[in-house]
N, C-alpha and C. Protein backbone atom coordinates (compact mmCIF):
# COMPACT_ATOMS: atom_id res chain seq x y z
N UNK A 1 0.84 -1.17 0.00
CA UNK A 1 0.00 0.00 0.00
C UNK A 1 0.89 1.24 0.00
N UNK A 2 0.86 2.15 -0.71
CA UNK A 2 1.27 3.33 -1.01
C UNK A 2 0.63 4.32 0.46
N UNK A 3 1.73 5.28 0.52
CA UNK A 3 1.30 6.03 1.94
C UNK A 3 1.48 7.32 1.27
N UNK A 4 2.25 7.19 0.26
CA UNK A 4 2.15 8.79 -0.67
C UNK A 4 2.68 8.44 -1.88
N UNK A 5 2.44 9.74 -2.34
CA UNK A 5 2.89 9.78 -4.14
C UNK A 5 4.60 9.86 -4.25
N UNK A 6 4.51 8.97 -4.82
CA UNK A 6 6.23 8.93 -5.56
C UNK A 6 6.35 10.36 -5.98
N UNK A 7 7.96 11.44 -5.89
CA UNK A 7 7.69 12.43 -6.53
C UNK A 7 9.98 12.06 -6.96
N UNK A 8 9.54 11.80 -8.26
CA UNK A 8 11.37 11.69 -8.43
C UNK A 8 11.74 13.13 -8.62
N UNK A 9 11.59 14.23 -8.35
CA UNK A 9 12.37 15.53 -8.08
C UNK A 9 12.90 15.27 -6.70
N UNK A 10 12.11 15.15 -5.97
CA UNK A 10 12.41 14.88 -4.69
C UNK A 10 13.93 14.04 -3.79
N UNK A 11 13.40 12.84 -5.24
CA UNK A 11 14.96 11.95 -5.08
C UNK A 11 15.97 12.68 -5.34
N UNK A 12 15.81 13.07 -6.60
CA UNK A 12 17.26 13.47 -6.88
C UNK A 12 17.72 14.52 -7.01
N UNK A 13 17.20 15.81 -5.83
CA UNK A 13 17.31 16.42 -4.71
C UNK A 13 17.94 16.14 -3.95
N UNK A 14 17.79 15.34 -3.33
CA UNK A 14 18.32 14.45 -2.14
C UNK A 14 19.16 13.82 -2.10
N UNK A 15 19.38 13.52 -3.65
CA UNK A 15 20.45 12.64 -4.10
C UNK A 15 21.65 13.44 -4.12
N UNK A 16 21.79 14.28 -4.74
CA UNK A 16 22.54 15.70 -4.63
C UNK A 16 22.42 16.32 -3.57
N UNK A 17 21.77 16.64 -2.65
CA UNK A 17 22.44 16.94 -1.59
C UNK A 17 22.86 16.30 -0.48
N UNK A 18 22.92 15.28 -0.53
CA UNK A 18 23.72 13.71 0.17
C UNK A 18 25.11 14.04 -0.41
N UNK A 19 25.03 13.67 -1.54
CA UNK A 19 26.36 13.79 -2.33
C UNK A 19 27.18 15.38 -1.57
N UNK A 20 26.34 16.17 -1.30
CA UNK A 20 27.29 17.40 -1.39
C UNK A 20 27.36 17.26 0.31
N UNK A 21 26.85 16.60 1.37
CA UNK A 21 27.48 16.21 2.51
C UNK A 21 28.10 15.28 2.52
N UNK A 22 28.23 14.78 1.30
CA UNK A 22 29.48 13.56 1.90
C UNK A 22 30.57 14.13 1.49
N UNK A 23 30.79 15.28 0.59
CA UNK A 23 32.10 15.48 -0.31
C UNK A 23 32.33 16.71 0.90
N UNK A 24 31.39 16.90 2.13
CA UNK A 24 31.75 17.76 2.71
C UNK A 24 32.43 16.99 4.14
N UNK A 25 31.46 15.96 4.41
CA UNK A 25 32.35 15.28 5.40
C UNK A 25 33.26 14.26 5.33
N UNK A 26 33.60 14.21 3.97
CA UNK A 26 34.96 13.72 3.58
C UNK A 26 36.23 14.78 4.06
N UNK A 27 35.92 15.49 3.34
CA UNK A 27 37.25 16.66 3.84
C UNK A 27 37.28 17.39 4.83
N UNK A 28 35.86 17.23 6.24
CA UNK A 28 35.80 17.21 7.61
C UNK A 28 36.47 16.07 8.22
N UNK A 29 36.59 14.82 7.33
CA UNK A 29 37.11 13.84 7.87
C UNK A 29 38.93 13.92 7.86
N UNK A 30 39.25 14.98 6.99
CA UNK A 30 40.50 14.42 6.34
C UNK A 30 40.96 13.43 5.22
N UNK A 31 39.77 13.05 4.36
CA UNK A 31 40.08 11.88 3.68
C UNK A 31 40.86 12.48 2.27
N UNK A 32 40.01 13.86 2.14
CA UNK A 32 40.61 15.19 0.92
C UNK A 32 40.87 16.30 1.33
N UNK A 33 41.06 17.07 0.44
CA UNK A 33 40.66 18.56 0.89
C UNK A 33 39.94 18.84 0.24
N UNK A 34 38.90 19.74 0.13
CA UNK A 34 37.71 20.35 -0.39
C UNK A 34 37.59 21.87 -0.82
N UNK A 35 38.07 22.45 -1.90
CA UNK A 35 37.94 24.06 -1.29
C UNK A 35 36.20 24.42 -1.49
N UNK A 36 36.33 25.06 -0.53
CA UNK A 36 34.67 25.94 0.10
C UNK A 36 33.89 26.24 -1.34
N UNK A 37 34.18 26.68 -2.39
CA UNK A 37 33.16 26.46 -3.48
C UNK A 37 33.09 25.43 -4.22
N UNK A 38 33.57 24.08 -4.02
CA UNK A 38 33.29 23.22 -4.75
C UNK A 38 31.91 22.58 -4.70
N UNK A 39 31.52 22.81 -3.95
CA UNK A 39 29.99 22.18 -3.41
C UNK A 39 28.66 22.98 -4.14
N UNK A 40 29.48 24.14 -4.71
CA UNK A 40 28.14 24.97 -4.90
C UNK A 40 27.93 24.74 -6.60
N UNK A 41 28.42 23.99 -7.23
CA UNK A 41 28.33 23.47 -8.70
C UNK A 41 27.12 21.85 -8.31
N UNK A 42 27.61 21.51 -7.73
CA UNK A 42 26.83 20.18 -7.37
C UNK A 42 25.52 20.12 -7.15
N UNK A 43 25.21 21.49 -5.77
CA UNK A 43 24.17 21.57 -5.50
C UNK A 43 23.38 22.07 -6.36
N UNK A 44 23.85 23.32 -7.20
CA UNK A 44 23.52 24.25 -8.41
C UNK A 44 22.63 22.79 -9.31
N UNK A 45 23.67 22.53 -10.13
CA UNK A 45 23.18 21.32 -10.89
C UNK A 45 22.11 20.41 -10.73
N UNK A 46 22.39 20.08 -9.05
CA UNK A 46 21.11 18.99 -8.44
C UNK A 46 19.93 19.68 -8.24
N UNK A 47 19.54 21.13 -8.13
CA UNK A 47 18.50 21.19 -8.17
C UNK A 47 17.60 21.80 -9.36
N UNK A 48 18.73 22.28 -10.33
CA UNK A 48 18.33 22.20 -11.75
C UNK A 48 17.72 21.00 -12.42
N UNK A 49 18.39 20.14 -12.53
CA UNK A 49 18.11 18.48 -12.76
C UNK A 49 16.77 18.06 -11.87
N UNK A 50 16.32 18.42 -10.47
CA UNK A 50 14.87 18.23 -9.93
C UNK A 50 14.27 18.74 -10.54
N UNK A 51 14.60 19.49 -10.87
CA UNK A 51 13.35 20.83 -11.26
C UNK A 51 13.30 20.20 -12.56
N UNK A 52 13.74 19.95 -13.54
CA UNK A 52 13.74 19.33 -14.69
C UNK A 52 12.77 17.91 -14.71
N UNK A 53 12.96 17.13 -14.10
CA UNK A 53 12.67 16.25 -13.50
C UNK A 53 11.24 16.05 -12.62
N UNK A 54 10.91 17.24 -12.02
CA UNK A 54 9.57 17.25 -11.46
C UNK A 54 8.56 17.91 -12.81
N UNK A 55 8.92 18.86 -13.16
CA UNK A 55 8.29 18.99 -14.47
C UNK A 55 7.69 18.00 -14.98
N UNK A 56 8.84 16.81 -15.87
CA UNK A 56 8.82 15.92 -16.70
C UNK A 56 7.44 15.05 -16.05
N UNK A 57 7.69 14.60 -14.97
CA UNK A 57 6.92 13.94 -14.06
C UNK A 57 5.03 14.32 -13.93
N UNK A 58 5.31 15.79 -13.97
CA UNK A 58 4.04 16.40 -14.02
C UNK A 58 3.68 15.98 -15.36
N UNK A 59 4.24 16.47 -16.19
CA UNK A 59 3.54 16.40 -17.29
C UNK A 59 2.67 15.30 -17.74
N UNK A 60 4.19 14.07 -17.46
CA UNK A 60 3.63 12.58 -17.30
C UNK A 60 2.64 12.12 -16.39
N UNK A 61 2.31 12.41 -15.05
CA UNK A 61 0.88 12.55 -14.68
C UNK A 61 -0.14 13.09 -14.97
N UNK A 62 -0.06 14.62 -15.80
CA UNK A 62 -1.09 15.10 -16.37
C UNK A 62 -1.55 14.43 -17.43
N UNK A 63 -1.03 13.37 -18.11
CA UNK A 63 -1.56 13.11 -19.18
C UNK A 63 -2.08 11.99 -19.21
N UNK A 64 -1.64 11.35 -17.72
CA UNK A 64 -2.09 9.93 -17.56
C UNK A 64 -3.69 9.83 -17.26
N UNK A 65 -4.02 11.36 -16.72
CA UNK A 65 -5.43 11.08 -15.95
C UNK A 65 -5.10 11.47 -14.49
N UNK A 66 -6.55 11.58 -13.65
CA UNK A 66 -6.10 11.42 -12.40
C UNK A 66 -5.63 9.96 -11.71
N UNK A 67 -5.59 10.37 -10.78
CA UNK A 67 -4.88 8.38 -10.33
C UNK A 67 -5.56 7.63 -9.49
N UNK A 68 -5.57 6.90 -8.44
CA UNK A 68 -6.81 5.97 -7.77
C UNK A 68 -7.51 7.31 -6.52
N UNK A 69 -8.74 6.97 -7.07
CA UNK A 69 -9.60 7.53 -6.64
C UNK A 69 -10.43 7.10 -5.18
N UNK A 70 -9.99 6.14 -5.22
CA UNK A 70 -11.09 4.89 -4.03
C UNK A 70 -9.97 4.47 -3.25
N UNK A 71 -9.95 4.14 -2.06
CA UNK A 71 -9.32 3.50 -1.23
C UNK A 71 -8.65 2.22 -1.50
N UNK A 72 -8.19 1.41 -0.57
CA UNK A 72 -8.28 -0.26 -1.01
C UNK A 72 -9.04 -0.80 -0.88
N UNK A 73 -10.18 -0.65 0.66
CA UNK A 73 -11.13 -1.28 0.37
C UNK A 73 -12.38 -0.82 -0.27
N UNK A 74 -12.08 0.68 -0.53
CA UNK A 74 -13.29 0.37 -1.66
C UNK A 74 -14.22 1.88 -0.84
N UNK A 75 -14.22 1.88 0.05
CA UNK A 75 -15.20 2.51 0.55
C UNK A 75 -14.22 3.98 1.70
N UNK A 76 -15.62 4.67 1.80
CA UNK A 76 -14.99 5.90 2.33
C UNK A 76 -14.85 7.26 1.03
N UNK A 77 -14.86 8.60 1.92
CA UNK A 77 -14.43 9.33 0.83
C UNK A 77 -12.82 9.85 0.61
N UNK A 78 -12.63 10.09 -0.62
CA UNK A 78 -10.90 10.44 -0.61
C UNK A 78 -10.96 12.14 -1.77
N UNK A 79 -10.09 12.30 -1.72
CA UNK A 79 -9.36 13.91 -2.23
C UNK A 79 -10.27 14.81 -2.07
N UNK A 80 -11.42 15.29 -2.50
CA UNK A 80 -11.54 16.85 -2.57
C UNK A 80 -13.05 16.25 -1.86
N UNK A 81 -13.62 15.15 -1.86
CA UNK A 81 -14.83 14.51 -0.98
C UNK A 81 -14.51 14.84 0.57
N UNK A 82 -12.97 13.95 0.65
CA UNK A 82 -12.88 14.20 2.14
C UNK A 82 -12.90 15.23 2.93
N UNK A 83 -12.76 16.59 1.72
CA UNK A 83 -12.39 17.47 2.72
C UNK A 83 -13.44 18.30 2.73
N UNK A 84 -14.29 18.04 1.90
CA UNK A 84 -15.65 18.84 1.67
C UNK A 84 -16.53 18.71 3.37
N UNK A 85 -17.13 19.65 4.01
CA UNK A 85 -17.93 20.10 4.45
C UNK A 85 -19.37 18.69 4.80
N UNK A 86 -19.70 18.33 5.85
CA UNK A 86 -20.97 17.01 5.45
C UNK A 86 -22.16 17.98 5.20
């Protein structure tokens, strides 16, 4: 069972900025040295590439339709039902 929507901007966001703490606590560690703007091309890039990426994604959901509408079992109200007013 799904608890939320997949969103791959999100990943690889995250993915890139993982990457830019490890290349930072590498050379906190001593393993390199790091100079202080190298990190800011990485991050730059990684969230260009989300953004690219969440787009793409949209689009590709917009065209699919909306997506499950009903619960698993079937019953109950969900998205713009649930929040409506009784």
């Amino acid at each position: 069972m799904l608890r939320h929507e997949f969103q791959p901007g999100r990943l690889v966001s995250g993915a890139f900025l993982t990457l830019a703490g490890v290349i930072y606590a590498g050379d906190a560690g001593g393993l390199w040295e790091t100079p202080w703007f190298a990190v800011i091309p990485v991050v730059v890039v990684g969230l260009c590439l989300a953004g690219t990426v969440a787009i793409v994604a949209r689009g590709i959901r917009r065209r699919r339709g909306p997506g499950r509408q009903a619960t698993a079992g079937g019953s109950g109200p969900t998205g713009a039902q649930a929040d409506a007013p009784p």
